[in-house]
Protein backbone atom coordinates (compact mmCIF):
# COMPACT_ATOMS: atom_id res chain seq x y z
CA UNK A 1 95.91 66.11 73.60
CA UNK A 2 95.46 63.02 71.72
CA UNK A 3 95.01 62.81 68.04
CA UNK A 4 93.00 60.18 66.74
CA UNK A 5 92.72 58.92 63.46
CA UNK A 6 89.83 58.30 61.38
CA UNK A 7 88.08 56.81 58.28
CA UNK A 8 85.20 56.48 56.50
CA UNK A 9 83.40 54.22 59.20
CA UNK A 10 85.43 54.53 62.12
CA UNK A 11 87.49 57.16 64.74
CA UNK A 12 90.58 55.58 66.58
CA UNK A 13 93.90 55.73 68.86
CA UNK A 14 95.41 52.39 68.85
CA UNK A 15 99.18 52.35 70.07
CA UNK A 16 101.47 49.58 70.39
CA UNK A 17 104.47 49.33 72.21
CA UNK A 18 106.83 46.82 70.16
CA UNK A 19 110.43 45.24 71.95
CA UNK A 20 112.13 42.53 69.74
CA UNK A 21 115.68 41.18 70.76
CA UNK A 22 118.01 39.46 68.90
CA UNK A 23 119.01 35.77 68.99
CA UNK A 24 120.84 35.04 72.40
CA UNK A 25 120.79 39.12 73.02
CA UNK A 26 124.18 39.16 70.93
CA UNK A 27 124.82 42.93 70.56
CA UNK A 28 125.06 43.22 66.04
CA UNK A 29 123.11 46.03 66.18
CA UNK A 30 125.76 48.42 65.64
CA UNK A 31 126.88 51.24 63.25
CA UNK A 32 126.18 50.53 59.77
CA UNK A 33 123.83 47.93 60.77
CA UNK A 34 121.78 49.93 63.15
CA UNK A 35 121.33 52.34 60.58
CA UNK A 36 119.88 49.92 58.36
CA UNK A 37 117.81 48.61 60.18
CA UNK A 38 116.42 51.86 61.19
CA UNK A 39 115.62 53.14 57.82
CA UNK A 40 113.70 49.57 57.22
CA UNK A 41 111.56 50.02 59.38
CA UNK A 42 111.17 53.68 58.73
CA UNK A 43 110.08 52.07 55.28
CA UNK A 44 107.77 48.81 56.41
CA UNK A 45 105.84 51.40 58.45
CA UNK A 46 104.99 53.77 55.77
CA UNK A 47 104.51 50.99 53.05
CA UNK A 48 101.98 49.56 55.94
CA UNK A 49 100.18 53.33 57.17
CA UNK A 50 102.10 52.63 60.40
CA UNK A 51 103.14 56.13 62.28
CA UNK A 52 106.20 55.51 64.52
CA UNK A 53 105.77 57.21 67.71
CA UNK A 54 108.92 56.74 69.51
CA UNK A 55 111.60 53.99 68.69
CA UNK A 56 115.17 53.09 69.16
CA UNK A 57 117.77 51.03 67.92
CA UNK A 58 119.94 49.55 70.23
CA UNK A 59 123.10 47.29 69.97
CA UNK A 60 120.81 44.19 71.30
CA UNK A 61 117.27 45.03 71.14
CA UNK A 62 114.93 47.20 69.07
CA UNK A 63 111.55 49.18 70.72
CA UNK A 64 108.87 50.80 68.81
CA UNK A 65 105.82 52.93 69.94
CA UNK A 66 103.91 52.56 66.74
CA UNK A 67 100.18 53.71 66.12
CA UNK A 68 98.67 50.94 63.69
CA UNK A 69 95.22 51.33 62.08
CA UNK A 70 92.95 48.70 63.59
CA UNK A 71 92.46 46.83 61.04
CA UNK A 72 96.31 45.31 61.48
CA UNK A 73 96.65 42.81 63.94
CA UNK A 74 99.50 43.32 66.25
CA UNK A 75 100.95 39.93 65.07
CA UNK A 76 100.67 40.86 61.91
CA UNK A 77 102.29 44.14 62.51
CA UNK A 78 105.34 42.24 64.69
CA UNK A 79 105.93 40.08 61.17
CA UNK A 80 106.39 42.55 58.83
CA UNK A 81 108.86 44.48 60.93
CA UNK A 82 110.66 41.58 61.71
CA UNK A 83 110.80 39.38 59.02
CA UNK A 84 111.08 42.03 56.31
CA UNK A 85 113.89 43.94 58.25
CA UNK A 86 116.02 40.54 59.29
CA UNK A 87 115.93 39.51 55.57
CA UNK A 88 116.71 42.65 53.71
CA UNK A 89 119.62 43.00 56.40
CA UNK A 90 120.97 39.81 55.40
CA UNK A 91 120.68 40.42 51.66
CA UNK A 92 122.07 44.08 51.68
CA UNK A 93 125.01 43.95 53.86
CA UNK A 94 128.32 42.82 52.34
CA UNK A 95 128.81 40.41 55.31
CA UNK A 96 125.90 40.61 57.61
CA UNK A 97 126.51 39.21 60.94
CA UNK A 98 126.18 35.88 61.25
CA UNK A 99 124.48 36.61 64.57
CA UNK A 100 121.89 38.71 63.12
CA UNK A 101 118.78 36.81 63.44
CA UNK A 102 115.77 38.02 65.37
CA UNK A 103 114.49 35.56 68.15
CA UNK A 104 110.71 35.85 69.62
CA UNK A 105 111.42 38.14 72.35
């Protein structure tokens, strides 16, 4: 049965189904890192009222089934989880990668 969400004005089901890969499909997403990067976007999606539905991290890709409120745009969406997580990688890690950016995939 679906469960849709609601507000004061409005009753909705909106689901997205995000893939991202990273530059050249070089395969960094590994141990430590793939932890990381999970919990990030554990955190962006919370921060942003995003529930995941399904996801997985793996060594040269990341998918997301996310339900988004409609009021955030997909692209919007696709920025914060991207840009926040590929930054904060880079600053937390000790020596991140140097492979680690994401490309528009």
């Amino acid at each position: 049965m679906v469960e849709y969400r609601t507000s004061a004005h409005a009753i909705w089901d909106v689901k997205y189904h995000v893939v991202w890969i990273t530059k050249y499909r070089y395969k960094v997403l590994r141990g430590e890192v793939a932890e990381r990067a999970r919990d990030l976007i554990r955190q962006i999606c919370a921060a942003r009222e995003v529930t995941i539905v399904r996801g997985a991290v793996s060594p040269d890709h990341i998918h997301l089934q996310v339900a988004a409120p409609p009021q955030l745009a997909p692209a919007k969406l696709v920025q914060y989880l991207k840009g926040r997580s590929s930054r904060m990688l880079q600053e937390e890690l000790p020596q991140p990668p140097k492979r680690l950016n994401f490309s528009n995939g």
